[in-house]
N, C-alpha and C. Protein backbone atom coordinates (compact mmCIF):
# COMPACT_ATOMS: atom_id res chain seq x y z
N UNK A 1 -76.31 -19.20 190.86
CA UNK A 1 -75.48 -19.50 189.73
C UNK A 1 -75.94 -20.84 189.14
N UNK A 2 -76.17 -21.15 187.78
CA UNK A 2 -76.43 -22.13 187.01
C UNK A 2 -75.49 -22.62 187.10
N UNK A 3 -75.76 -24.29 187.38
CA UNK A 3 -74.84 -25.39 186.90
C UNK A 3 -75.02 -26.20 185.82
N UNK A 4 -74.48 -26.77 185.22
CA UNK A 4 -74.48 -27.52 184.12
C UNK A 4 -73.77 -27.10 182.39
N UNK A 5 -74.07 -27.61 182.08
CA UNK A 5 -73.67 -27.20 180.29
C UNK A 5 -74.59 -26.37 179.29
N UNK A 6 -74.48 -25.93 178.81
CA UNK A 6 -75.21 -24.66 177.71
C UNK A 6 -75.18 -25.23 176.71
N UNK A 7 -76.32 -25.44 175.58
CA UNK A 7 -76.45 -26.20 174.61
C UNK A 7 -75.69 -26.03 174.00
N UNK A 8 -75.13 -24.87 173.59
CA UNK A 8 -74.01 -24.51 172.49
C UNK A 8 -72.74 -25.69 172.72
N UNK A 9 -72.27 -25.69 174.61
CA UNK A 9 -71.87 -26.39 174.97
C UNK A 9 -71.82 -27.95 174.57
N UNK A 10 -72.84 -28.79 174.83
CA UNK A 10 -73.31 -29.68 174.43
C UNK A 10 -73.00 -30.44 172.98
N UNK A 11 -73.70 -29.59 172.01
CA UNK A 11 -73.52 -29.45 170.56
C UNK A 11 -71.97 -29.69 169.96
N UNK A 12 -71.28 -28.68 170.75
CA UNK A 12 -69.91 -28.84 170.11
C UNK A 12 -69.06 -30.02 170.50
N UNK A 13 -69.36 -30.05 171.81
CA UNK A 13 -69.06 -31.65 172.12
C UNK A 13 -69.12 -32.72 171.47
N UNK A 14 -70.42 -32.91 171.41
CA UNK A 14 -71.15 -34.23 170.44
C UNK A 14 -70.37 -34.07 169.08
N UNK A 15 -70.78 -32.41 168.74
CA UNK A 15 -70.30 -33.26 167.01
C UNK A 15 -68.70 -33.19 167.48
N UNK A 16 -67.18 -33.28 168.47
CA UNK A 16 -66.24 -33.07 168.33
C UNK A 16 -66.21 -35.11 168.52
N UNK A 17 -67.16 -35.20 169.06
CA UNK A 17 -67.00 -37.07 169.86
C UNK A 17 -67.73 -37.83 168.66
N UNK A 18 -68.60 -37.36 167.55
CA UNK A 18 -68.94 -37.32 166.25
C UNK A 18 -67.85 -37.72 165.08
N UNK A 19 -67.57 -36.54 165.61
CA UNK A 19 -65.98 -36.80 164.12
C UNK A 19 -64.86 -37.92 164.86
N UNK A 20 -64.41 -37.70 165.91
CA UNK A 20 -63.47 -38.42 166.54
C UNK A 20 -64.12 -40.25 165.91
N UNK A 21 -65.72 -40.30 166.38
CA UNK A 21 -65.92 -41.49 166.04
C UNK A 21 -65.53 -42.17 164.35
N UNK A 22 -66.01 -41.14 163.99
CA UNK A 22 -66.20 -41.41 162.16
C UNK A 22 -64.60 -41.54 161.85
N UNK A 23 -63.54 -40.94 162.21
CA UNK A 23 -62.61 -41.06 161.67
C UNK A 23 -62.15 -42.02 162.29
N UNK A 24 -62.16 -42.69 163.71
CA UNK A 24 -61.63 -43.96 163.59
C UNK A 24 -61.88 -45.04 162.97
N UNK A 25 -63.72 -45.17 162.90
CA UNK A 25 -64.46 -46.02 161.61
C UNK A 25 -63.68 -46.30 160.07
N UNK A 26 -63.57 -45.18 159.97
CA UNK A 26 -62.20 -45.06 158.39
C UNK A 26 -61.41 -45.56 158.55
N UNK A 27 -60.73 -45.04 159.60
CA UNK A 27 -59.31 -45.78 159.89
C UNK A 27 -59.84 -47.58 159.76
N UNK A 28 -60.38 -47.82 160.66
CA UNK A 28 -60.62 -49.79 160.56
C UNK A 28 -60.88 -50.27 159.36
N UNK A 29 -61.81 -49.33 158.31
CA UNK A 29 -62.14 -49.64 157.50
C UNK A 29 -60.93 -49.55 156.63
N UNK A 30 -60.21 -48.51 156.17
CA UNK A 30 -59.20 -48.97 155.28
C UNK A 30 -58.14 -49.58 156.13
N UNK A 31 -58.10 -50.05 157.22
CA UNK A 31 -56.95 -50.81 157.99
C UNK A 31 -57.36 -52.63 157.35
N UNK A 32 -58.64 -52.82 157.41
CA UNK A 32 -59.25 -53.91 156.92
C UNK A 32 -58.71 -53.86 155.08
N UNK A 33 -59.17 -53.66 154.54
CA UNK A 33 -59.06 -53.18 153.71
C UNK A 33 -56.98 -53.47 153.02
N UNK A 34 -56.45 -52.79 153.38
CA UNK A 34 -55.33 -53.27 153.59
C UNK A 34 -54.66 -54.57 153.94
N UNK A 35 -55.04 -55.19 155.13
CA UNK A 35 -54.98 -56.26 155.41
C UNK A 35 -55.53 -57.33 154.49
N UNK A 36 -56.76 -57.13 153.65
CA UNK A 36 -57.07 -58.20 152.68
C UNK A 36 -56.14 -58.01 151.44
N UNK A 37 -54.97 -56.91 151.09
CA UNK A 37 -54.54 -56.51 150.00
C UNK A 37 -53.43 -57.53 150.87
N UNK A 38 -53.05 -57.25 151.90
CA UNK A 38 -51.35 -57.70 152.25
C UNK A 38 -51.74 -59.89 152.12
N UNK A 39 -53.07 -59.95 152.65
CA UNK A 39 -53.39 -61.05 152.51
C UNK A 39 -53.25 -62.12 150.77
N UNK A 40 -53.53 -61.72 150.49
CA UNK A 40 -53.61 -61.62 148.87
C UNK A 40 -52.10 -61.78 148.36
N UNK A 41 -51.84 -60.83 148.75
CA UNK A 41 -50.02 -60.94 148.20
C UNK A 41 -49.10 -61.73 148.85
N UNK A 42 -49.96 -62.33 150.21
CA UNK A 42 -48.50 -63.49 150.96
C UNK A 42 -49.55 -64.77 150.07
N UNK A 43 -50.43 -64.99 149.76
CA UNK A 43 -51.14 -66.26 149.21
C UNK A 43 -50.57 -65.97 147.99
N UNK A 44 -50.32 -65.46 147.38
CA UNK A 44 -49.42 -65.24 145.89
C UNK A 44 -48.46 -65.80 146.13
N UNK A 45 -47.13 -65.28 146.98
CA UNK A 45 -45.74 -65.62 147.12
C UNK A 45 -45.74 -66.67 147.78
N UNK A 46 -46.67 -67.31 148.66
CA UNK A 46 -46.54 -68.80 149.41
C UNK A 46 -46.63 -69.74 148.03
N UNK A 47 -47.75 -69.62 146.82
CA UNK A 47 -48.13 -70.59 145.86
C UNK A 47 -46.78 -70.29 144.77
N UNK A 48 -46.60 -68.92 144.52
CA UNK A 48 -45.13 -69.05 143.70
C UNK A 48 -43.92 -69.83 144.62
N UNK A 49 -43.35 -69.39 145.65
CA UNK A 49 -42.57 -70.20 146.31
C UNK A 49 -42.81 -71.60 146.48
N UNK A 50 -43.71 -72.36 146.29
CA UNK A 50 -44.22 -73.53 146.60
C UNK A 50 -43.79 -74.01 144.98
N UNK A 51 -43.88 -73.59 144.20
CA UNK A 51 -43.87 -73.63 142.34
C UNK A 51 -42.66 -73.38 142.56
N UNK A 52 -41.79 -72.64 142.88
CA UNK A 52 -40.37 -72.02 142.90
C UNK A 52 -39.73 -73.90 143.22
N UNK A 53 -40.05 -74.34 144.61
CA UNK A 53 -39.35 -75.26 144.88
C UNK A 53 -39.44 -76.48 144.41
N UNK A 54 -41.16 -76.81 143.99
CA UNK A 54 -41.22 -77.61 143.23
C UNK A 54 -40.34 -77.99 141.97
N UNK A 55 -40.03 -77.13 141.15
CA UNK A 55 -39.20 -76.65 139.80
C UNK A 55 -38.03 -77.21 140.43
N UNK A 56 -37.44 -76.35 141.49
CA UNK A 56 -36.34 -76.56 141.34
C UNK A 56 -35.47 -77.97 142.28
N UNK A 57 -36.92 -79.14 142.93
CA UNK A 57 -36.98 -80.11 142.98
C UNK A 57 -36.56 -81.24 142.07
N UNK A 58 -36.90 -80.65 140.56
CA UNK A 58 -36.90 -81.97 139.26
C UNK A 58 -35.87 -81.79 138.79
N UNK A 59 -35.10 -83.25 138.21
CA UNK A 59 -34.48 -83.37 137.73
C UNK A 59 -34.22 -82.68 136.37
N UNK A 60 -32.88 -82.35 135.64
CA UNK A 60 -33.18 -81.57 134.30
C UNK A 60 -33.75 -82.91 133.30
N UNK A 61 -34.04 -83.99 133.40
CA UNK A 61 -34.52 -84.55 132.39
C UNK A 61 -36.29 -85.26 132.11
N UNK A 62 -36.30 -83.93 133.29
CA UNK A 62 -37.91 -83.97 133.57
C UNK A 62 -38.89 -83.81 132.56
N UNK A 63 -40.10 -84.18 132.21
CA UNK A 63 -40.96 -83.64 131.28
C UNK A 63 -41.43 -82.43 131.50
N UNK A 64 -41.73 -82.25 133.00
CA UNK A 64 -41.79 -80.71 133.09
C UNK A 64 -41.16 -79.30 132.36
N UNK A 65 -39.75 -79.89 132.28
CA UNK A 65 -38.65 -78.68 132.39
C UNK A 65 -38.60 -78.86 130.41
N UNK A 66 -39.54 -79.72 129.56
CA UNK A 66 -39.05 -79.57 128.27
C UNK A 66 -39.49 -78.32 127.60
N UNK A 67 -39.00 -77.73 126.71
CA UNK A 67 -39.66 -76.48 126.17
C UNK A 67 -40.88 -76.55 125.41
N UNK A 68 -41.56 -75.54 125.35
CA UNK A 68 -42.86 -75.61 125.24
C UNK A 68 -43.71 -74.57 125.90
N UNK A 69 -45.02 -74.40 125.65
CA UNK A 69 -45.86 -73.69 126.35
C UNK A 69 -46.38 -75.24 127.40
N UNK A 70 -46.44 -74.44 128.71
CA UNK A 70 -47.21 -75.23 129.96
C UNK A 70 -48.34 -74.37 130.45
N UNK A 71 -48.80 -75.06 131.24
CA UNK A 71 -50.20 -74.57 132.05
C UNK A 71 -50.29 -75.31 133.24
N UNK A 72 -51.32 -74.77 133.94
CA UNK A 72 -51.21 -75.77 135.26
C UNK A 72 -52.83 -76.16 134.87
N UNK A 73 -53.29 -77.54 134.57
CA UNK A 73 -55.00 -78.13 134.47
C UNK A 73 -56.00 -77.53 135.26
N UNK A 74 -56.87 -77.10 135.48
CA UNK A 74 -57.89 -77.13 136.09
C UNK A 74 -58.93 -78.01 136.00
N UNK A 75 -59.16 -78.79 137.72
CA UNK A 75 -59.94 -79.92 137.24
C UNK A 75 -61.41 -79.39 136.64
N UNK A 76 -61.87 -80.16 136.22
CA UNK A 76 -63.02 -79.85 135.16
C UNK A 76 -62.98 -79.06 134.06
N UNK A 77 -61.82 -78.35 133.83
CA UNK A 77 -61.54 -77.51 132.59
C UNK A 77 -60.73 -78.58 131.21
N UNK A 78 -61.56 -78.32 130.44
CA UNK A 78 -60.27 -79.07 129.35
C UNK A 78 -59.32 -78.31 128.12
């Protein structure tokens, strides 16, 4: 009696440990992927919240708070 595995054997294996691989690859990849989106959106709400408290730091007879169009400078921009 033969021992071992039969190529057919073999074959279906590989490509089943094949796909198993590739789809966890995806998975990391859009898990990454995600994580730079969720990243992105707490660095948004930390710099608005930071602006939120600033604002609501100043006095109402601030120059800040007069009406008008504002901007925030960028150094080297004029």
């Amino acid at each position: 009696m033969n021992k071992g595995f039969t190529l057919i054997e073999t074959l279906v294996s590989l490509s089943l440990l094949m796909l198993a691989v590739l789809s966890s690859s995806r998975i990391m990849v859009s898990a990454l992927a995600w994580t730079r989106q969720a990243q992105a959106r707490f660095r948004l709400v930390e710099e608005l919240d930071h602006y939120k408290n600033y604002l609501s730091s100043l006095s109402f007879a601030a120059t800040e708070l007069v009406g008008g169009p504002h901007g925030r400078q960028m150094p080297g921009l004029s």
